[in-house]
Protein backbone atom coordinates (compact mmCIF):
# COMPACT_ATOMS: atom_id res chain seq x y z
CA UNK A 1 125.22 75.63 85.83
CA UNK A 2 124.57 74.47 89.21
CA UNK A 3 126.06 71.88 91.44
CA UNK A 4 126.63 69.03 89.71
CA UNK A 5 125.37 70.03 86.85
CA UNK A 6 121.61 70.70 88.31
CA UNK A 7 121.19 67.30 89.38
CA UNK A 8 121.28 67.68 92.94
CA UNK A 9 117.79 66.90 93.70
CA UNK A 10 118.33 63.62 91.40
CA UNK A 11 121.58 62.81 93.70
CA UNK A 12 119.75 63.48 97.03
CA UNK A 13 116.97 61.74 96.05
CA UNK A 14 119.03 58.71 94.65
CA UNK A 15 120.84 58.77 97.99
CA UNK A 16 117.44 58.33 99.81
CA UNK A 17 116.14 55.57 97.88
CA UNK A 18 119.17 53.69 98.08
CA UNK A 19 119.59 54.08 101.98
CA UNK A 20 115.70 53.22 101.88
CA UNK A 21 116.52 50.18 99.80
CA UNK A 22 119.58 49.11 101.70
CA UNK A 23 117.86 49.08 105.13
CA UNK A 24 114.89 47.12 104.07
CA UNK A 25 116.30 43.53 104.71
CA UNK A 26 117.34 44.99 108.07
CA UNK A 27 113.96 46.12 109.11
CA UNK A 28 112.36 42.98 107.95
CA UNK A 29 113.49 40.70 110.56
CA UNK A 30 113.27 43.55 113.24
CA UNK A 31 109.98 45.31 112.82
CA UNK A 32 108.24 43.28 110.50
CA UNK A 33 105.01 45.83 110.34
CA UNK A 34 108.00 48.34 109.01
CA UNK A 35 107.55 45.96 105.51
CA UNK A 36 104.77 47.40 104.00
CA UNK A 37 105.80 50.93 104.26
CA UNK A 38 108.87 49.57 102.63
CA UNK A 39 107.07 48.08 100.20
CA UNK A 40 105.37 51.64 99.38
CA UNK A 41 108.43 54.43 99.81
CA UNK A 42 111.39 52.33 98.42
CA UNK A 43 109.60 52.23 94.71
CA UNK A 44 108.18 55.55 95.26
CA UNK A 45 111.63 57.07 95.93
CA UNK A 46 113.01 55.34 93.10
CA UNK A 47 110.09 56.48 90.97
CA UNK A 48 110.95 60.08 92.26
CA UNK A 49 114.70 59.84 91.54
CA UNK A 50 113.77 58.86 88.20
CA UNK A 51 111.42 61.63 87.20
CA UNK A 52 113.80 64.11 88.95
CA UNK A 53 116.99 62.79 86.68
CA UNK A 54 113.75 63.21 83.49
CA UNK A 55 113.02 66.28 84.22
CA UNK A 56 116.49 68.09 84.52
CA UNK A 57 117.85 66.73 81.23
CA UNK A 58 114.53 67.70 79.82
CA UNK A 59 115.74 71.08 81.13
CA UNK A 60 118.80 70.96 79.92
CA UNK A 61 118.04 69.79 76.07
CA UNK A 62 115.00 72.98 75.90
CA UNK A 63 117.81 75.03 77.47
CA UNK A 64 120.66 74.57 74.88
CA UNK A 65 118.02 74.28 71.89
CA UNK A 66 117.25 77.59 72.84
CA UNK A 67 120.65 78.61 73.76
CA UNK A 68 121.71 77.58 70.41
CA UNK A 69 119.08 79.49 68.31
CA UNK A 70 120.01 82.60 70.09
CA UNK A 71 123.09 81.91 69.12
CA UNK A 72 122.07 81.20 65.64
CA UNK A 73 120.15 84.70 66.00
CA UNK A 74 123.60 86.72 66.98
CA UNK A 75 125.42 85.54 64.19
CA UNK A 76 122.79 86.41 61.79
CA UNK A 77 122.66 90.00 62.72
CA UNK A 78 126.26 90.31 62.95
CA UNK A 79 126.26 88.96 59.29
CA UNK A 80 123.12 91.53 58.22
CA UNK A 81 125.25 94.52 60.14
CA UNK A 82 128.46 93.63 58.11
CA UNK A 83 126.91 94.16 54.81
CA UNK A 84 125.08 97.42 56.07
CA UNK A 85 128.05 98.90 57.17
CA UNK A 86 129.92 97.66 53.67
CA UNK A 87 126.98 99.17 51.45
């Protein structure tokens, strides 16, 4: 499974945006040319920590549809070998 569940680029990448968004009032009053690169990475890091967080459960759902039909798969032949072996 993964730390946290395989989210761990979503976490880190959470954590960055909202250190990036926390530090932007700071900046603006100190190095006001700092603004517009503000401006540009804190929407693009939250952009990025959405599509990572997109992504993984997009994982996850293919993963156990697939997991499942397997699954679906195993039973079935346990079912055909039962009546073979009964026959």
């Amino acid at each position: 499974m993964g730390y946290l569940r395989n989210h761990l680029a979503t976490v880190i990448t959470g954590i960055f945006a909202a250190v990036l968004t926390g530090l932007w009032p700071y900046f603006i009053d100190f190095a006001p040319d700092m603004n517009i690169i503000f401006i540009i990475s804190v929407p693009i890091t939250w952009f990025l920590t959405l599509m990572c967080w997109l992504t993984q459960k997009s994982t996850d759902y293919i993963h156990k549809q697939s997991s499942v039909q397997t699954d679906i798969q195993k039973s079935t032949d346990y079912i055909h070998k039962q009546l073979s072996v009964h026959h």
